[in-house]
Protein backbone atom coordinates (compact mmCIF):
# COMPACT_ATOMS: atom_id res chain seq x y z
CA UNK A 1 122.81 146.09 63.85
CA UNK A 2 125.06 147.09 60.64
CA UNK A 3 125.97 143.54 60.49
CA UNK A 4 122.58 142.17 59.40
CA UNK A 5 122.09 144.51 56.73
CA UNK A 6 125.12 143.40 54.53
CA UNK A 7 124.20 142.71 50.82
CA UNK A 8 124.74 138.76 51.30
CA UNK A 9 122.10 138.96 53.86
CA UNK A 10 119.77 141.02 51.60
CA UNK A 11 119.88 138.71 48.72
CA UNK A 12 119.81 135.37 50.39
CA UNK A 13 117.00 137.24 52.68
CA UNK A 14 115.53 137.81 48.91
CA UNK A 15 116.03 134.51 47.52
CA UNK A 16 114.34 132.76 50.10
CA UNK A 17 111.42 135.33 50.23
CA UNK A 18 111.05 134.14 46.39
CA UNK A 19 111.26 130.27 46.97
CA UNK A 20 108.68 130.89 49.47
CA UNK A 21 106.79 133.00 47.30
CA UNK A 22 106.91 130.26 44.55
CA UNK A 23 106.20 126.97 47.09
CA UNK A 24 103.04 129.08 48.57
CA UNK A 25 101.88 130.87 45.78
CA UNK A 26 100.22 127.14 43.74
CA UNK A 27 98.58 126.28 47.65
CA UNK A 28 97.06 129.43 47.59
CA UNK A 29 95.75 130.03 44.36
CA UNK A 30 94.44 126.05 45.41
CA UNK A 31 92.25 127.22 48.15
CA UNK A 32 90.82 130.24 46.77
CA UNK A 33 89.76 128.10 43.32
CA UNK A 34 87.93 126.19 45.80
CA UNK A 35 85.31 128.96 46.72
CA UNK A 36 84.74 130.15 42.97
CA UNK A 37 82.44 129.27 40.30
CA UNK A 38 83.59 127.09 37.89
CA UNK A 39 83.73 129.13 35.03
CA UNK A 40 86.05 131.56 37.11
CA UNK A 41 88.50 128.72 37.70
CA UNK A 42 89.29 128.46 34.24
CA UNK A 43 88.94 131.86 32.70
CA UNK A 44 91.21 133.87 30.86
CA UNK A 45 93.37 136.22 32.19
CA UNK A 46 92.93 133.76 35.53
CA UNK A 47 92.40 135.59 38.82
CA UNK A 48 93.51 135.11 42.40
CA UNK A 49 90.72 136.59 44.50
CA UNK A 50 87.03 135.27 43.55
CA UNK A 51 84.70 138.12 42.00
CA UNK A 52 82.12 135.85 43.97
CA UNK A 53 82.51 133.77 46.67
CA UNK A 54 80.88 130.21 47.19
CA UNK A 55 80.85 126.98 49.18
CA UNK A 56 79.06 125.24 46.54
CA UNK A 57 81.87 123.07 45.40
CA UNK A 58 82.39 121.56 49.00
CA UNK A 59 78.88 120.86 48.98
CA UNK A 60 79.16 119.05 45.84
CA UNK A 61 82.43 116.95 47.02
CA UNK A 62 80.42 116.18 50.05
CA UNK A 63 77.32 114.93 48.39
CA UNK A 64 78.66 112.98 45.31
CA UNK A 65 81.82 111.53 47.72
CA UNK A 66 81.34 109.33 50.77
CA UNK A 67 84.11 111.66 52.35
CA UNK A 68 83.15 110.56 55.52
CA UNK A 69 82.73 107.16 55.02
CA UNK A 70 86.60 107.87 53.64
CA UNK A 71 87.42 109.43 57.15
CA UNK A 72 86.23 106.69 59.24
CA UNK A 73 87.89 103.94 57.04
CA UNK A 74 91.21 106.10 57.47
CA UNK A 75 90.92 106.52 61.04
CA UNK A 76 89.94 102.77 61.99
CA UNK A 77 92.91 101.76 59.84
CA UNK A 78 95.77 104.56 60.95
CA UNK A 79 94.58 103.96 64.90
CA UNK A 80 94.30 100.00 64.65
CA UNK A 81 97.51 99.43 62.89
CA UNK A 82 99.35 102.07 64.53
CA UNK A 83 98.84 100.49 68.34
CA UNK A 84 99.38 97.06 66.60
CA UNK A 85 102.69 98.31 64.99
CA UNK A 86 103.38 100.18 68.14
CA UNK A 87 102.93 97.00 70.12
CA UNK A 88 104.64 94.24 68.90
CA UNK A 89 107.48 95.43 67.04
CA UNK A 90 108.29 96.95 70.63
CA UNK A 91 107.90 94.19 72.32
CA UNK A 92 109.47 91.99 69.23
CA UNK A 93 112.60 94.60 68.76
CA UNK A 94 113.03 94.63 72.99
CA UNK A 95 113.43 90.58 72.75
CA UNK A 96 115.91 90.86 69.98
CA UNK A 97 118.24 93.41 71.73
CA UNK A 98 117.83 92.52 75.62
CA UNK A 99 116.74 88.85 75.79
CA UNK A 100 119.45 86.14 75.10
CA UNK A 101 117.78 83.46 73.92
CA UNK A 102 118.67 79.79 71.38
CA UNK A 103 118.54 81.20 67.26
CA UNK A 104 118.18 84.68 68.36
CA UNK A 105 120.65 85.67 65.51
CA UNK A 106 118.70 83.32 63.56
CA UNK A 107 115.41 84.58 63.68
CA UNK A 108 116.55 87.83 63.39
CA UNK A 109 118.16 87.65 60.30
CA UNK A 110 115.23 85.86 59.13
CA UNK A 111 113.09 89.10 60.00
CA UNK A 112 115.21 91.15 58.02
CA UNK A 113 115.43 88.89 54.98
CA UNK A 114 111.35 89.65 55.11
CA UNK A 115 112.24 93.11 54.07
CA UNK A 116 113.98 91.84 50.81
CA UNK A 117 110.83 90.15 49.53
CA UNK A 118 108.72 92.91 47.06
CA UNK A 119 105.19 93.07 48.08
CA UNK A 120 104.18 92.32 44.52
CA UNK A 121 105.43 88.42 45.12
CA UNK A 122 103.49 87.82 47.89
CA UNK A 123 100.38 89.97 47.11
CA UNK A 124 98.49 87.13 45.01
CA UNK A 125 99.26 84.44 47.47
CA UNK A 126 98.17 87.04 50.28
CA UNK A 127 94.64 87.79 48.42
CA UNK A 128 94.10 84.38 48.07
CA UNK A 129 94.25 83.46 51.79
CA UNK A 130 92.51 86.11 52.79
CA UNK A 131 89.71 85.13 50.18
CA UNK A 132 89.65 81.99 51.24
CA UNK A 133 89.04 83.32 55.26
CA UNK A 134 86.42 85.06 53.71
CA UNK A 135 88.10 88.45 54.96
CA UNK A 136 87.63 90.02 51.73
CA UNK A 137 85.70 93.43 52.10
CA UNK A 138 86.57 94.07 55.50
CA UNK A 139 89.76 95.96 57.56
CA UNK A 140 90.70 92.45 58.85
CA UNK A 141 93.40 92.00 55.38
CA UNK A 142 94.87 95.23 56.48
CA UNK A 143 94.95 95.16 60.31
CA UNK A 144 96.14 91.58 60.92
CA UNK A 145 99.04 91.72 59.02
CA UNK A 146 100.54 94.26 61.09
CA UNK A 147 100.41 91.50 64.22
CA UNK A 148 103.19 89.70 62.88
CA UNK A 149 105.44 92.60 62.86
CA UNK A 150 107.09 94.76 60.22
CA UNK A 151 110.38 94.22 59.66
CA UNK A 152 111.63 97.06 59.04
CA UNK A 153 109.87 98.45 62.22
CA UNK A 154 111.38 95.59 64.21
CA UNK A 155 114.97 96.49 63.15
CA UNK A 156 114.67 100.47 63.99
CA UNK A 157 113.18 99.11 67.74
CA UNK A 158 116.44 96.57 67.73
CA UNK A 159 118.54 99.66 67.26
CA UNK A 160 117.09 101.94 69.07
CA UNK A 161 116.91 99.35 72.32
CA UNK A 162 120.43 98.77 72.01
CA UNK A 163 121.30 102.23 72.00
CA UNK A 164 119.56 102.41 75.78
CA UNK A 165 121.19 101.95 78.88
CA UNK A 166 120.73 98.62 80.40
CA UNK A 167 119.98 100.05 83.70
CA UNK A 168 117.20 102.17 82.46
């Protein structure tokens, strides 16, 4: 017991209880500004605990921002491009570590060249295709892409594959 109580212990136990202190404290004082009035946010002296409390300002947010028109975009988008992503760079990083097949190497390479090319240089082009397949507007620009495979994605499945047992 005597060996937890040494003063190294009580000051790094005291350091840390600061730094937490400090990282929590601004996500605190966040949420509680959320349920007062807005001349209580920015008073001076300012003051932690509301003198009144109110959901007013989420019923603001809610009215004046299609929050859940927000949420539905966001969860089309993470679930459709996650089982896309998911999917074939699986099945694309599996055929580049198990299958032995003519240009493997090739086509590989070629994959992770892809990852060299900034977004910005191909954006233009992109919006321009997808303008012209009248896709504009919709989650098909965002979704499709991810059919063809990421890179980057590709490579980690490559690695990880290889990393497996043939047997299993």
């Amino acid at each position: 017991m005597k060996k937890y109580f040494k003063p190294y212990n009580i000051i790094r136990v005291l350091v840390c209880l600061i730094v937490l202190f400090l990282i929590v404290f601004p996500f605190l004082w966040l949420i509680l500004s959320t349920f007062k009035m807005q001349k209580d946010i920015i008073k001076w002296p300012p003051t932690l605990w509301p003198k009144r409390w109110t959901i007013q300002n989420y019923i603001k947010v809610w009215d004046r921002i299609p929050l859940a028109s927000y949420i539905k975009n966001t969860v089309i988008f993470a679930g459709a491009v996650s089982v896309c992503s998911a999917l074939v760079d699986s099945l694309a990083g599996y055929a580049f570590a198990r299958l032995q097949f003519k240009g493997r190497e090739v086509i590989f390479n070629i994959v992770l060249l892809t990852m060299l090319i900034p977004f910005q240089i191909i954006m233009i082009p992109q919006y321009i295709m997808f303008n012209r397949l009248g896709w504009v507007g919709s989650y098909l620009p965002i979704i499709v892409p991810q059919f063809f495979g990421q890179g980057f994605f590709i490579f980690l499945n490559v690695q990880f594959i290889r990393g497996l047992p043939r047997d299993l």
